[in-house]
PDB file of N, CA and C in Angstrom:
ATOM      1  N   UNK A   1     118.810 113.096  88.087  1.00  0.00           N
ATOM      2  CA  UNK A   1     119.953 114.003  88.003  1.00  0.00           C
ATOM      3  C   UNK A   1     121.184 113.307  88.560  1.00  0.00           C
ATOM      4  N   UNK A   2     122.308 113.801  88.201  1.00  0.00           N
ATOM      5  CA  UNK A   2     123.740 112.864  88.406  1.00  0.00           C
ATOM      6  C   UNK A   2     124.315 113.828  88.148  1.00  0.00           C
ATOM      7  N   UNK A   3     124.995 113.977  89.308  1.00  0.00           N
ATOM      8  CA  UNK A   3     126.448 114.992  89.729  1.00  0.00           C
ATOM      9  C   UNK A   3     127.918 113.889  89.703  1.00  0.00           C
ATOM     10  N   UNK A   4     128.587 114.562  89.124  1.00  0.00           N
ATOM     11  CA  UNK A   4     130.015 113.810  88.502  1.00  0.00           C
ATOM     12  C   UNK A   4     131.357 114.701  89.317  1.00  0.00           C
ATOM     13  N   UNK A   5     132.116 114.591  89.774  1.00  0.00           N
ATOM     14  CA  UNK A   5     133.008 114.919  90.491  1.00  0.00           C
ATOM     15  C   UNK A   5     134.115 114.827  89.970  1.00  0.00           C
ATOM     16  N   UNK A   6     135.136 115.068  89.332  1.00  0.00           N
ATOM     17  CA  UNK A   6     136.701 114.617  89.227  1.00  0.00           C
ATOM     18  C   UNK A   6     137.590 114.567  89.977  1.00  0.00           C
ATOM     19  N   UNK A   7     138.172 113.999  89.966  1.00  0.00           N
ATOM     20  CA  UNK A   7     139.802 114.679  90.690  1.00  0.00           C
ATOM     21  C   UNK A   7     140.828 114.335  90.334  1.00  0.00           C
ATOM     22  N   UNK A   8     142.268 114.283  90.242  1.00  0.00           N
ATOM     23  CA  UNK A   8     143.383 113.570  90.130  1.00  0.00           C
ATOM     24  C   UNK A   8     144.341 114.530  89.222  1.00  0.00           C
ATOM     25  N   UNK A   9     143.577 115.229  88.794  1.00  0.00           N
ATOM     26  CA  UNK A   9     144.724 115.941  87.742  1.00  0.00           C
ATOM     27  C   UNK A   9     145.666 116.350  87.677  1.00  0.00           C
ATOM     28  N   UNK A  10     146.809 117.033  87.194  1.00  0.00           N
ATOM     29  CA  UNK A  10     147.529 117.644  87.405  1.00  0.00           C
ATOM     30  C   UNK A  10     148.677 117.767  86.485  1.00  0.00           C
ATOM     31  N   UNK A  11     150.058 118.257  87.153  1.00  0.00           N
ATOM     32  CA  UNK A  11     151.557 118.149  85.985  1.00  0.00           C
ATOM     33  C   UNK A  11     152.191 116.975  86.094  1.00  0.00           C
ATOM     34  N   UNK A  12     152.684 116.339  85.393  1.00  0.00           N
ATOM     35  CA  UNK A  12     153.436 114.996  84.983  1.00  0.00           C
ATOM     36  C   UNK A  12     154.092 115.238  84.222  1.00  0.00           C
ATOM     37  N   UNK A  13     155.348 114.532  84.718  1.00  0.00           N
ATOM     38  CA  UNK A  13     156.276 114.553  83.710  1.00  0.00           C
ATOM     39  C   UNK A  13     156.537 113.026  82.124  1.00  0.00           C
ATOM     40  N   UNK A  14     156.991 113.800  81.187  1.00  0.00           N
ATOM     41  CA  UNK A  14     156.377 112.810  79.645  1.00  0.00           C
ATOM     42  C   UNK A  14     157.306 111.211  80.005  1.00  0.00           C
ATOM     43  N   UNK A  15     156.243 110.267  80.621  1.00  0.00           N
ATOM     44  CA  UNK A  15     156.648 108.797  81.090  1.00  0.00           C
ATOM     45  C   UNK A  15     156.025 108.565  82.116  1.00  0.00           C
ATOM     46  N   UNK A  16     155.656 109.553  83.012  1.00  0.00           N
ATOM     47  CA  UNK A  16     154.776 109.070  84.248  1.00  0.00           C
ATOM     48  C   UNK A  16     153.134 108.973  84.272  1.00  0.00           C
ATOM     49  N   UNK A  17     152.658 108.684  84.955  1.00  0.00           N
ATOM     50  CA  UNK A  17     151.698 107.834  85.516  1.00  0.00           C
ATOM     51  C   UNK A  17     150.774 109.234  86.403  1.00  0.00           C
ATOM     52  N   UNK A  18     149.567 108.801  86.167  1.00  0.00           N
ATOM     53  CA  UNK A  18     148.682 109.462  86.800  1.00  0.00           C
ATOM     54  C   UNK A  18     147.402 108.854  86.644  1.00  0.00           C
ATOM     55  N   UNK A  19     146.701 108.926  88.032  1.00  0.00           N
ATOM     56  CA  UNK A  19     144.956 108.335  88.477  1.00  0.00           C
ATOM     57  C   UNK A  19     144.104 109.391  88.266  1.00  0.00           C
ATOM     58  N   UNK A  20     142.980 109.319  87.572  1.00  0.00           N
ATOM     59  CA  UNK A  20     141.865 110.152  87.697  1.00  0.00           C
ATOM     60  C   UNK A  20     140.827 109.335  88.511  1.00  0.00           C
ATOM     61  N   UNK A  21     140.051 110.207  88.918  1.00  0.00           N
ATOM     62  CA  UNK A  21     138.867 109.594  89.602  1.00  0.00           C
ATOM     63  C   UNK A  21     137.740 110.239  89.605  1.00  0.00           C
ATOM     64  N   UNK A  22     136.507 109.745  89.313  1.00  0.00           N
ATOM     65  CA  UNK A  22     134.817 110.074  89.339  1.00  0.00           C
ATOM     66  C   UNK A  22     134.013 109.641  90.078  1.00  0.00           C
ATOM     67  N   UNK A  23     133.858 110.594  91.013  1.00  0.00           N
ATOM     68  CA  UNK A  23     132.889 110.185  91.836  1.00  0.00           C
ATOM     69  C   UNK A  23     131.341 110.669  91.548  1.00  0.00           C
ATOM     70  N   UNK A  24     130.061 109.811  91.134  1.00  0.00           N
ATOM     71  CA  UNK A  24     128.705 109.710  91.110  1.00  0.00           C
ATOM     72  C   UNK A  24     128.278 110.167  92.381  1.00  0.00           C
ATOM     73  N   UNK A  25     127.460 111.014  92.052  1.00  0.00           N
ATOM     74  CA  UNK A  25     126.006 111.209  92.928  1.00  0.00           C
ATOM     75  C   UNK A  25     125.113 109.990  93.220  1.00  0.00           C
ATOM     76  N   UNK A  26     124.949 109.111  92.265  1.00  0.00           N
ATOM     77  CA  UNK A  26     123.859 108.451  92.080  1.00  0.00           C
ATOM     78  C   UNK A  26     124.919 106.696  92.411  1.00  0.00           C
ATOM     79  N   UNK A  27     123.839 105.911  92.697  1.00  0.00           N
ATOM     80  CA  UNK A  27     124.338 104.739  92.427  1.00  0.00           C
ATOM     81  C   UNK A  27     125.055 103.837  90.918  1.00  0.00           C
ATOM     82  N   UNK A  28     125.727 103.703  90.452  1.00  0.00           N
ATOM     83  CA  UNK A  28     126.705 103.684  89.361  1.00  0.00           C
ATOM     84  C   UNK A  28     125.908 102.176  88.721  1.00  0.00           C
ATOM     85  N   UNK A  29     125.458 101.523  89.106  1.00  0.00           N
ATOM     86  CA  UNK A  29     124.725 100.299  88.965  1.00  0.00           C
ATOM     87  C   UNK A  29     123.836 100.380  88.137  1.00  0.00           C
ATOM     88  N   UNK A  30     123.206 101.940  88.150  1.00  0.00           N
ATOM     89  CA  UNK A  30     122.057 102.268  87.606  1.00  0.00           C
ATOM     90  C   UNK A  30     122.444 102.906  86.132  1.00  0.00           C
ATOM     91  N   UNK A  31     123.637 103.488  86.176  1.00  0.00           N
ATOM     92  CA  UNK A  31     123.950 104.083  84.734  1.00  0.00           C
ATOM     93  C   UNK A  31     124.716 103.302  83.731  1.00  0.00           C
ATOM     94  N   UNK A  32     124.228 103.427  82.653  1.00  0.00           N
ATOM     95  CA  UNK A  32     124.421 102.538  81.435  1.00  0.00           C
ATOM     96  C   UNK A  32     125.983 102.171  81.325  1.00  0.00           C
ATOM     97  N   UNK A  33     126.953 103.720  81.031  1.00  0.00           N
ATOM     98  CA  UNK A  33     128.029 103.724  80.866  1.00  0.00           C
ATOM     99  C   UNK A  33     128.355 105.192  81.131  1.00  0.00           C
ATOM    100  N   UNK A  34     129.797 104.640  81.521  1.00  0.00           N
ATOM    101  CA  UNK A  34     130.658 105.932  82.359  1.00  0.00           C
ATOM    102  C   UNK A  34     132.033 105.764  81.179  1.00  0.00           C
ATOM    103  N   UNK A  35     132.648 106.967  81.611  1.00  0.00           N
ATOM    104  CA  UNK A  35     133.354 107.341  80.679  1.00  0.00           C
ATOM    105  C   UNK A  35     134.249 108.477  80.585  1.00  0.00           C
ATOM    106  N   UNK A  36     135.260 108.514  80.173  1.00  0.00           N
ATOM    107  CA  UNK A  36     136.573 110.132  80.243  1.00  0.00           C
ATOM    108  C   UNK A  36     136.537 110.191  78.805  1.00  0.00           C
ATOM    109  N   UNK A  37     136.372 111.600  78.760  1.00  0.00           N
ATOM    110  CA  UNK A  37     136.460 112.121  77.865  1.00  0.00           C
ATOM    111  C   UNK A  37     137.789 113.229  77.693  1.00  0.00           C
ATOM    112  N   UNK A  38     138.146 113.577  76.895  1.00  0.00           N
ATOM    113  CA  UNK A  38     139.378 114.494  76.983  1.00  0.00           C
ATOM    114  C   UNK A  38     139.140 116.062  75.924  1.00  0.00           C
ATOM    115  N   UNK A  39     139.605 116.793  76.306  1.00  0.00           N
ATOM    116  CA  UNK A  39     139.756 118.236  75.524  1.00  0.00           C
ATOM    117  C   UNK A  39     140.810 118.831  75.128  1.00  0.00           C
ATOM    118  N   UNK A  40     141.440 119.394  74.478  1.00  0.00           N
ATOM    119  CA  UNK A  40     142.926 119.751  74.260  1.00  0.00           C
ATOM    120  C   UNK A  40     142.353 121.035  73.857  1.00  0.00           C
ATOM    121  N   UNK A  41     143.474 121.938  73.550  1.00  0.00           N
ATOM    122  CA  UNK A  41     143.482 123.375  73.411  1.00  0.00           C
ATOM    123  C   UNK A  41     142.821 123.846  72.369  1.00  0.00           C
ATOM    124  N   UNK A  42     141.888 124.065  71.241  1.00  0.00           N
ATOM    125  CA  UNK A  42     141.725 124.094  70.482  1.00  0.00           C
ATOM    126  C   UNK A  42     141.013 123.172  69.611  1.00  0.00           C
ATOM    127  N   UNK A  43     140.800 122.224  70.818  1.00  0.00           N
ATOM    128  CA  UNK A  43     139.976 120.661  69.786  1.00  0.00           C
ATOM    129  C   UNK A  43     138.962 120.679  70.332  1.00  0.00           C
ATOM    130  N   UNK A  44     137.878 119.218  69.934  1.00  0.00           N
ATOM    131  CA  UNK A  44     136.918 119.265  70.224  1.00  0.00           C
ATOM    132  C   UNK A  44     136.723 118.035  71.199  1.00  0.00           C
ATOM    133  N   UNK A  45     135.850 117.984  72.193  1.00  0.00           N
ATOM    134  CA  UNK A  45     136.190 117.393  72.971  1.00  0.00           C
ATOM    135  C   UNK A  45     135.956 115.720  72.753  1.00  0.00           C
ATOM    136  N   UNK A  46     136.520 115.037  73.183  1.00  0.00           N
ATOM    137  CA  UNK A  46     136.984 113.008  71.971  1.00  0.00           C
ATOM    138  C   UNK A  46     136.833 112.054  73.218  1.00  0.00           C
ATOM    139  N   UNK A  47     136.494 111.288  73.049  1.00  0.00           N
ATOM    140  CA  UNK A  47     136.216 109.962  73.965  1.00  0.00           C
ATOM    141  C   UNK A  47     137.550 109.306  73.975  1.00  0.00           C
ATOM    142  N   UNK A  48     137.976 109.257  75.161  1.00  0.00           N
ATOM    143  CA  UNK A  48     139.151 107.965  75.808  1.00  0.00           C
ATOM    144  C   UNK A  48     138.948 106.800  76.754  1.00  0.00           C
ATOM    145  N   UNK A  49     138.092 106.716  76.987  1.00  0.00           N
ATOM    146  CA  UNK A  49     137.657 105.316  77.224  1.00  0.00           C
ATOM    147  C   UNK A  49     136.514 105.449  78.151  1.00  0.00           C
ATOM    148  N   UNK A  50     135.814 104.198  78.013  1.00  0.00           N
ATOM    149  CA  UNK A  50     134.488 104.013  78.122  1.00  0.00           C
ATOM    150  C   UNK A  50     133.875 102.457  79.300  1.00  0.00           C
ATOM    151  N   UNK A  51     132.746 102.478  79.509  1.00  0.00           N
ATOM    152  CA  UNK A  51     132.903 101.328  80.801  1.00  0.00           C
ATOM    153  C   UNK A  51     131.596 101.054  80.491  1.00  0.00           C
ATOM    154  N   UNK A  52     130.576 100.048  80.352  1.00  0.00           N
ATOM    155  CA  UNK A  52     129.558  99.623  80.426  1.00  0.00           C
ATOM    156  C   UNK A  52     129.442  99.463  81.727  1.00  0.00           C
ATOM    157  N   UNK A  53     127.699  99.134  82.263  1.00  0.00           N
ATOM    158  CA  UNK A  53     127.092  98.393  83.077  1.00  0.00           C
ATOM    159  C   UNK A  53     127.981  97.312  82.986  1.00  0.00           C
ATOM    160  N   UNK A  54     127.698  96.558  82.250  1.00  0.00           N
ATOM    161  CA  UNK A  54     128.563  95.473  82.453  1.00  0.00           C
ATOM    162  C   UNK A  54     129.671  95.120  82.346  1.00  0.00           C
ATOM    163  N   UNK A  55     130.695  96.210  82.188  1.00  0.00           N
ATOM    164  CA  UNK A  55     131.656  95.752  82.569  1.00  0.00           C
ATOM    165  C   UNK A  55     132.635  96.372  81.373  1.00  0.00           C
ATOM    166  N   UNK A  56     131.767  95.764  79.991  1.00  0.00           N
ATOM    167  CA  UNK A  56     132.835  96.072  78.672  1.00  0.00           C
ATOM    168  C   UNK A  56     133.518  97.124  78.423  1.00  0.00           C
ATOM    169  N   UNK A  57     134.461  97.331  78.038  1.00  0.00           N
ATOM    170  CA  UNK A  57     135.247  98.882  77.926  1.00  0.00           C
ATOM    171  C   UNK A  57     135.208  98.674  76.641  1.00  0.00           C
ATOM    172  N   UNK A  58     136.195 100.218  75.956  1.00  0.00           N
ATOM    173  CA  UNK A  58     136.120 101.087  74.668  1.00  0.00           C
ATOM    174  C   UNK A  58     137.524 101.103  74.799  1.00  0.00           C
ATOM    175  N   UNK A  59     138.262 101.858  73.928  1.00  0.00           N
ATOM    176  CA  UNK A  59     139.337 102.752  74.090  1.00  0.00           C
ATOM    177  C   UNK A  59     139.515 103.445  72.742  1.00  0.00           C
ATOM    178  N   UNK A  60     140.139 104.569  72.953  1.00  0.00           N
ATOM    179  CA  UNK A  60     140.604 105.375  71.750  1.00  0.00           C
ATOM    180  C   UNK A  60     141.709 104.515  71.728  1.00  0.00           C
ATOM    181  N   UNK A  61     142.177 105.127  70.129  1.00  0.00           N
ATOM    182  CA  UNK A  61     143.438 103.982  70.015  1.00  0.00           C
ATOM    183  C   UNK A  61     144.656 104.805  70.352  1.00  0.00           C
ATOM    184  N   UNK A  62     144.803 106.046  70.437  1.00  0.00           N
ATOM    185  CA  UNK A  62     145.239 107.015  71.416  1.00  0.00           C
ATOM    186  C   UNK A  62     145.885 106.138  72.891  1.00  0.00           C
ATOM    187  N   UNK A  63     144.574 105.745  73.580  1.00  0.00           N
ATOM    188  CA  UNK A  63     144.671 105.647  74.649  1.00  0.00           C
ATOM    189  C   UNK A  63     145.214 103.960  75.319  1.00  0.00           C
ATOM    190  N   UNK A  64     144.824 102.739  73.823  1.00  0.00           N
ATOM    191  CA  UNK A  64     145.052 101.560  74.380  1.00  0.00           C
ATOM    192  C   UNK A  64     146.123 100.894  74.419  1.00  0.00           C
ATOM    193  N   UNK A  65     146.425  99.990  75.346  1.00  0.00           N
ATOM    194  CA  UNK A  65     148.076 100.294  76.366  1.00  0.00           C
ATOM    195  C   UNK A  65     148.539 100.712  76.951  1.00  0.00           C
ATOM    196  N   UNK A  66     148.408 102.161  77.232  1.00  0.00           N
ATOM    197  CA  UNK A  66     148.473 102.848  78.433  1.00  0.00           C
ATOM    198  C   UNK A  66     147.559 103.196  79.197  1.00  0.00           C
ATOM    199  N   UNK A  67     146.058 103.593  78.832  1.00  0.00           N
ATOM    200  CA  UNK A  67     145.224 103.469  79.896  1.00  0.00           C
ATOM    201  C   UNK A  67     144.064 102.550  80.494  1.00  0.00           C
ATOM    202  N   UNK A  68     144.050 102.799  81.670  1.00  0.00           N
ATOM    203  CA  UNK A  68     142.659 101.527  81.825  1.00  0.00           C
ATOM    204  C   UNK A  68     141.823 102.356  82.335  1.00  0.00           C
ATOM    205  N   UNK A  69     140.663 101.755  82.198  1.00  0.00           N
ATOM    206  CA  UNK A  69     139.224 102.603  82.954  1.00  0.00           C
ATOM    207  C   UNK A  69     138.682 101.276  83.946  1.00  0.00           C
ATOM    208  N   UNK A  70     138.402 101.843  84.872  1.00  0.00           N
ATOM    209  CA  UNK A  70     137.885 101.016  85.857  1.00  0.00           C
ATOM    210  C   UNK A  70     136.854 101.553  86.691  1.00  0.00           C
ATOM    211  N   UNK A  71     135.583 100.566  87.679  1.00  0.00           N
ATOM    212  CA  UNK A  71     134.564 101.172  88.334  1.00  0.00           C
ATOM    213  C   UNK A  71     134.580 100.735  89.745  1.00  0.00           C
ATOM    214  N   UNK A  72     133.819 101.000  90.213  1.00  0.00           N
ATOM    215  CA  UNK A  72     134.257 100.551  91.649  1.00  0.00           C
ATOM    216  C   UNK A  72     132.545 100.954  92.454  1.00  0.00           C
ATOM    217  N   UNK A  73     131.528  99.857  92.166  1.00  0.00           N
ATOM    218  CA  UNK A  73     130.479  99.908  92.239  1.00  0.00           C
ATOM    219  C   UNK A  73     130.061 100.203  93.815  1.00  0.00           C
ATOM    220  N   UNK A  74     131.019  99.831  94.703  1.00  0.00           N
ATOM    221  CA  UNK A  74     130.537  99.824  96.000  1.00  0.00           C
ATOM    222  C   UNK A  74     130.756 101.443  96.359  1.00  0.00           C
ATOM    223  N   UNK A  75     131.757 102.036  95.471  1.00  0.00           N
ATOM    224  CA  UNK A  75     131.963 103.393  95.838  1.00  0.00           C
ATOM    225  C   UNK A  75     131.555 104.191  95.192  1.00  0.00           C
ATOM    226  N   UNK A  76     131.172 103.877  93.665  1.00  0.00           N
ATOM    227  CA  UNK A  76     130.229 104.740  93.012  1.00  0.00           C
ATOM    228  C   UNK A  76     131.190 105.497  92.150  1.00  0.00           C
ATOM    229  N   UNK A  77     132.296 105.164  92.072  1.00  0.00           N
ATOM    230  CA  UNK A  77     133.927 106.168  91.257  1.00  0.00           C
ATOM    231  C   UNK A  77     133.837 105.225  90.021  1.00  0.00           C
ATOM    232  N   UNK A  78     134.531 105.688  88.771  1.00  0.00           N
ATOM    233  CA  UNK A  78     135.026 105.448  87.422  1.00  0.00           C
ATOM    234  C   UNK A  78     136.363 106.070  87.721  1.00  0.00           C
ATOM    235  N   UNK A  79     137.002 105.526  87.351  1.00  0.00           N
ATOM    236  CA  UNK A  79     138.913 105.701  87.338  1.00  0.00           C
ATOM    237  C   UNK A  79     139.360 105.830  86.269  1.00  0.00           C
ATOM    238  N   UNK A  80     140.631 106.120  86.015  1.00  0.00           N
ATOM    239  CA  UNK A  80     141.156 106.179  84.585  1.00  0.00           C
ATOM    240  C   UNK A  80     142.977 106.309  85.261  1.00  0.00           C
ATOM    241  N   UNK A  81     143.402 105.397  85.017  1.00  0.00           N
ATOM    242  CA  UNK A  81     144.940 104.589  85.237  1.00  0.00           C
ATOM    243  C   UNK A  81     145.628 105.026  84.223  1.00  0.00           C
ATOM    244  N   UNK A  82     146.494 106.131  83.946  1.00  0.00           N
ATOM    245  CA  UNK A  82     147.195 106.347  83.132  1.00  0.00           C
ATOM    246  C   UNK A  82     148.162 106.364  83.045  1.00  0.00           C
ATOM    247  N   UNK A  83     149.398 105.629  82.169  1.00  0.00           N
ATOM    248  CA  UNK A  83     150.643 105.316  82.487  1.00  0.00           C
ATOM    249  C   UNK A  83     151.346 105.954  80.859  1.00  0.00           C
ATOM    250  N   UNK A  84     152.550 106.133  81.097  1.00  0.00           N
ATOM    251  CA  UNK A  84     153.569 106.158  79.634  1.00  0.00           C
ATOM    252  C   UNK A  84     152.653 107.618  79.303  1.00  0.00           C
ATOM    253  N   UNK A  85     152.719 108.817  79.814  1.00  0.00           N
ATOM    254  CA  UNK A  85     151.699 109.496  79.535  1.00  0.00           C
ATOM    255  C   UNK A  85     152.975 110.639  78.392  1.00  0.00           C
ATOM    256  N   UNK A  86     152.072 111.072  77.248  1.00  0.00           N
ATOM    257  CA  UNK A  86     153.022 111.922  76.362  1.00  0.00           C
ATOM    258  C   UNK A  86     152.601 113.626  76.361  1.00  0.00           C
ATOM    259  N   UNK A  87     153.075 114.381  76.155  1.00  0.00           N
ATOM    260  CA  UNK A  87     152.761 115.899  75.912  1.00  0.00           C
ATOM    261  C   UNK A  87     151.395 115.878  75.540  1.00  0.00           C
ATOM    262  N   UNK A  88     151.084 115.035  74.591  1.00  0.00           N
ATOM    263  CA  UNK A  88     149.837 115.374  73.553  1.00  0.00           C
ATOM    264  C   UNK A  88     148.571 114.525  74.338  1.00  0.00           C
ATOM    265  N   UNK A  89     148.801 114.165  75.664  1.00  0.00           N
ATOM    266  CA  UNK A  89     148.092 113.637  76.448  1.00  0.00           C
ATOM    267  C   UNK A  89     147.250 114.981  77.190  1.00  0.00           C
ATOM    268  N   UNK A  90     147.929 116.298  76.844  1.00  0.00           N
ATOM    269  CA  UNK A  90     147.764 117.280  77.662  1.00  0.00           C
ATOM    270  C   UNK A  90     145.905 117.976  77.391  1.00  0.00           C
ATOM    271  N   UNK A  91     145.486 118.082  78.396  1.00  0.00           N
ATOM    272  CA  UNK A  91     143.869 118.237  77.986  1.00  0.00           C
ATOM    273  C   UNK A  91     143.027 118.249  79.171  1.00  0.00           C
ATOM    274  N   UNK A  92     142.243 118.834  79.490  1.00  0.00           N
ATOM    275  CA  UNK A  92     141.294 118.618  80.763  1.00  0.00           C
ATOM    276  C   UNK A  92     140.156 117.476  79.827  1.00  0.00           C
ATOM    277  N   UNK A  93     140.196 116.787  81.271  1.00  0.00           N
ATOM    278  CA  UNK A  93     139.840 115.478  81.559  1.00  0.00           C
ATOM    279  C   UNK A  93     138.420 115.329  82.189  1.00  0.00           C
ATOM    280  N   UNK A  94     137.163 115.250  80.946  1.00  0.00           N
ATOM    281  CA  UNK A  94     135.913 114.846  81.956  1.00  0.00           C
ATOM    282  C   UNK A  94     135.221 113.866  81.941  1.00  0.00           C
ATOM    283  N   UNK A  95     134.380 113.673  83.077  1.00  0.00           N
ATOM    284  CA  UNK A  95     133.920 112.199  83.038  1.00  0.00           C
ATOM    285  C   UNK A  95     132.484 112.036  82.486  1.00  0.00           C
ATOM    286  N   UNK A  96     131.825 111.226  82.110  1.00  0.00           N
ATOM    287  CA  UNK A  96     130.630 111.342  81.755  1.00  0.00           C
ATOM    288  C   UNK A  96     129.824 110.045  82.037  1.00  0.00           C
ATOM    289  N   UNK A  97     128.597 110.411  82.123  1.00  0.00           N
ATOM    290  CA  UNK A  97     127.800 109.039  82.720  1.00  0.00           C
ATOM    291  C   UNK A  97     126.257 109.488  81.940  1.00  0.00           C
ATOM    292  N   UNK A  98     126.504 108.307  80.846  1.00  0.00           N
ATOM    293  CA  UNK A  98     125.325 107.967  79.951  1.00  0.00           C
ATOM    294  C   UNK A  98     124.064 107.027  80.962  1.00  0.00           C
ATOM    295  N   UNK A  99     122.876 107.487  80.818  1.00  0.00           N
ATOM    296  CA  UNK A  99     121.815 107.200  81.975  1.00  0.00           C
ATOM    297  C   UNK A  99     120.398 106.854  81.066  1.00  0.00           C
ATOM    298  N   UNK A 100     119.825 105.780  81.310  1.00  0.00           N
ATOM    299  CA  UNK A 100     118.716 105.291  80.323  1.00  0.00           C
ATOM    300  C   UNK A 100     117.802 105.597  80.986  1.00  0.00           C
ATOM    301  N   UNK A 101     116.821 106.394  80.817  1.00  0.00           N
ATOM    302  CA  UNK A 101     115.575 106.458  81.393  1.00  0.00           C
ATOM    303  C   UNK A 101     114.416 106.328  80.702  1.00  0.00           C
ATOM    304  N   UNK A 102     113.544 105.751  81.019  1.00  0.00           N
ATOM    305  CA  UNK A 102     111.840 105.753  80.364  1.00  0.00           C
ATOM    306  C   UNK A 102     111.824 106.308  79.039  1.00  0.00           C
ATOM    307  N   UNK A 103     111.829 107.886  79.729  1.00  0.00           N
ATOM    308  CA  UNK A 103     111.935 108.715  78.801  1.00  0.00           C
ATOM    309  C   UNK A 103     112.719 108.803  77.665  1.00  0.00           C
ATOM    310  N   UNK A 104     113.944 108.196  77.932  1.00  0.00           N
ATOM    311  CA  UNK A 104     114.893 108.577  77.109  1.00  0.00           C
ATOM    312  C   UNK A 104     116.211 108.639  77.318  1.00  0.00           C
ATOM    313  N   UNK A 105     117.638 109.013  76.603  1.00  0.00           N
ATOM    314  CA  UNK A 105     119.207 108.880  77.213  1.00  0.00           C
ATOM    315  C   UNK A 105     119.205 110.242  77.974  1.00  0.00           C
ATOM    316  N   UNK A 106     119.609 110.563  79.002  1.00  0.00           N
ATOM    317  CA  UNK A 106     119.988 111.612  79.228  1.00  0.00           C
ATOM    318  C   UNK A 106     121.666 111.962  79.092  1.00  0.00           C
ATOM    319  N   UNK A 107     122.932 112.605  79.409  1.00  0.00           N
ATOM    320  CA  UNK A 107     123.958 112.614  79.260  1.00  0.00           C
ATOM    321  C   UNK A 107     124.599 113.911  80.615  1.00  0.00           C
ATOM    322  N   UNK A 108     125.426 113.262  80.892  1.00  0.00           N
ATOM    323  CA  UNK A 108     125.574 114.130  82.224  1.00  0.00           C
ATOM    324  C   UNK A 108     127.206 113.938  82.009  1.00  0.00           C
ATOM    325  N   UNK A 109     127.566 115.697  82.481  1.00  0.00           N
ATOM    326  CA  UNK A 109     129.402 115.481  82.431  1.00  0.00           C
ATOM    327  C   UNK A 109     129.701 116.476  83.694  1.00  0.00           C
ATOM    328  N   UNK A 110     131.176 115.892  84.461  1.00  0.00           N
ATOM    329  CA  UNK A 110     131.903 116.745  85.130  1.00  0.00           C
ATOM    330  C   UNK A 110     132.340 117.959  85.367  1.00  0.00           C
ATOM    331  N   UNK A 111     133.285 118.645  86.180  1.00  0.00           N
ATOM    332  CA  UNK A 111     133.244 119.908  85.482  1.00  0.00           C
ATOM    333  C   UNK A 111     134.625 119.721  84.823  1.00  0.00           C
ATOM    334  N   UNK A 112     135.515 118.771  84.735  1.00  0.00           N
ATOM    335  CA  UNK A 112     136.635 118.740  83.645  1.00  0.00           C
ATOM    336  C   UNK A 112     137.646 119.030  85.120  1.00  0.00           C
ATOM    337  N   UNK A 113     138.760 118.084  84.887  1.00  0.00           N
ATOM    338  CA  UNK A 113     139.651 118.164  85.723  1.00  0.00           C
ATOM    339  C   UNK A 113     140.939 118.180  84.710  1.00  0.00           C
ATOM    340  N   UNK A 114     142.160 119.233  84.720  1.00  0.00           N
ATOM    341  CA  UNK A 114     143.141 119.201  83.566  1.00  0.00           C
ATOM    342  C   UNK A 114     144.138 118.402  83.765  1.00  0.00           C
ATOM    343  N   UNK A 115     144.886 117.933  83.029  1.00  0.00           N
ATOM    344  CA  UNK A 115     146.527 117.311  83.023  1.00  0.00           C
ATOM    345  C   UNK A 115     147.730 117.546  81.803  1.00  0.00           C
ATOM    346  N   UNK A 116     148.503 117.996  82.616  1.00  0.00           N
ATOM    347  CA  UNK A 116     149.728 118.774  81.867  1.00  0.00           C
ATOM    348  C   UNK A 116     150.627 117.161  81.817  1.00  0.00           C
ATOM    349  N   UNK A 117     151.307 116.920  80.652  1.00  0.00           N
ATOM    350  CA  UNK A 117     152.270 116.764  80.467  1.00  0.00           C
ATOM    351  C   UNK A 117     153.141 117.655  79.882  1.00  0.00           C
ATOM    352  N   UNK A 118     154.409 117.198  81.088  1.00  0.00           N
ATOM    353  CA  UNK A 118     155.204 118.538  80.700  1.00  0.00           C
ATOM    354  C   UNK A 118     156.591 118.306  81.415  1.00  0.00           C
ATOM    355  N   UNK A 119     157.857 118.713  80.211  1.00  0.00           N
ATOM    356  CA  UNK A 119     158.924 118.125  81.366  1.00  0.00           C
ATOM    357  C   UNK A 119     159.341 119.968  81.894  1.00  0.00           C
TER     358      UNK A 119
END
């Protein structure tokens, strides 16, 4: 089992910058890939970037250039660095951590942390 934490969210204005952060239950070493996902009002919820075990990232094309995803193994967090942020950026923000077991993938998500762009 893997408990996912968010935080960082909030109002921004359309050009600024905002950190998300995920904090794991579990040791982060152990899960395949971590990851933010995004939701908007009425949509369905879409992948914005992505982090392997090892390292490799993803990005929506949405998202590449302005954001980075990053991990931070000693602390067990997935980040998400968001800069040049636009209205249509607006969406609660969750994290997710894909987990390989014996058995099988399991899939585990946050409870969604939101962010307004908004002047």
């Amino acid at each position: 089992q893997v408990q996912l934490v968010e935080s960082g969210g909030g109002l921004v204005q359309p050009g600024g910058s905002l950190r998300l952060s995920c904090a794991s239950s579990v040791d982060i070493i152990s899960i395949y890939q971590l990851g933010w996902y995004r939701q908007g009002p009425g949509n369905v919820r879409r992948p914005v970037a992505t982090i392997r075990n090892t390292g490799g990232t993803d990005y929506a094309k949405s998202a590449e250039g302005r954001f980075t995803i990053t991990k931070d193994n000693a602390k067990n967090t997935v980040n998400l660095q968001m800069n040049s942020l636009k209205p249509e950026d607006t969406a609660v923000y969750f994290c997710h951590a894909e987990v390989n077991y014996p058995s099988g993938i399991e899939n585990y998500w946050g409870q969604g942390t939101p962010v307004t762009v908004s002047s």
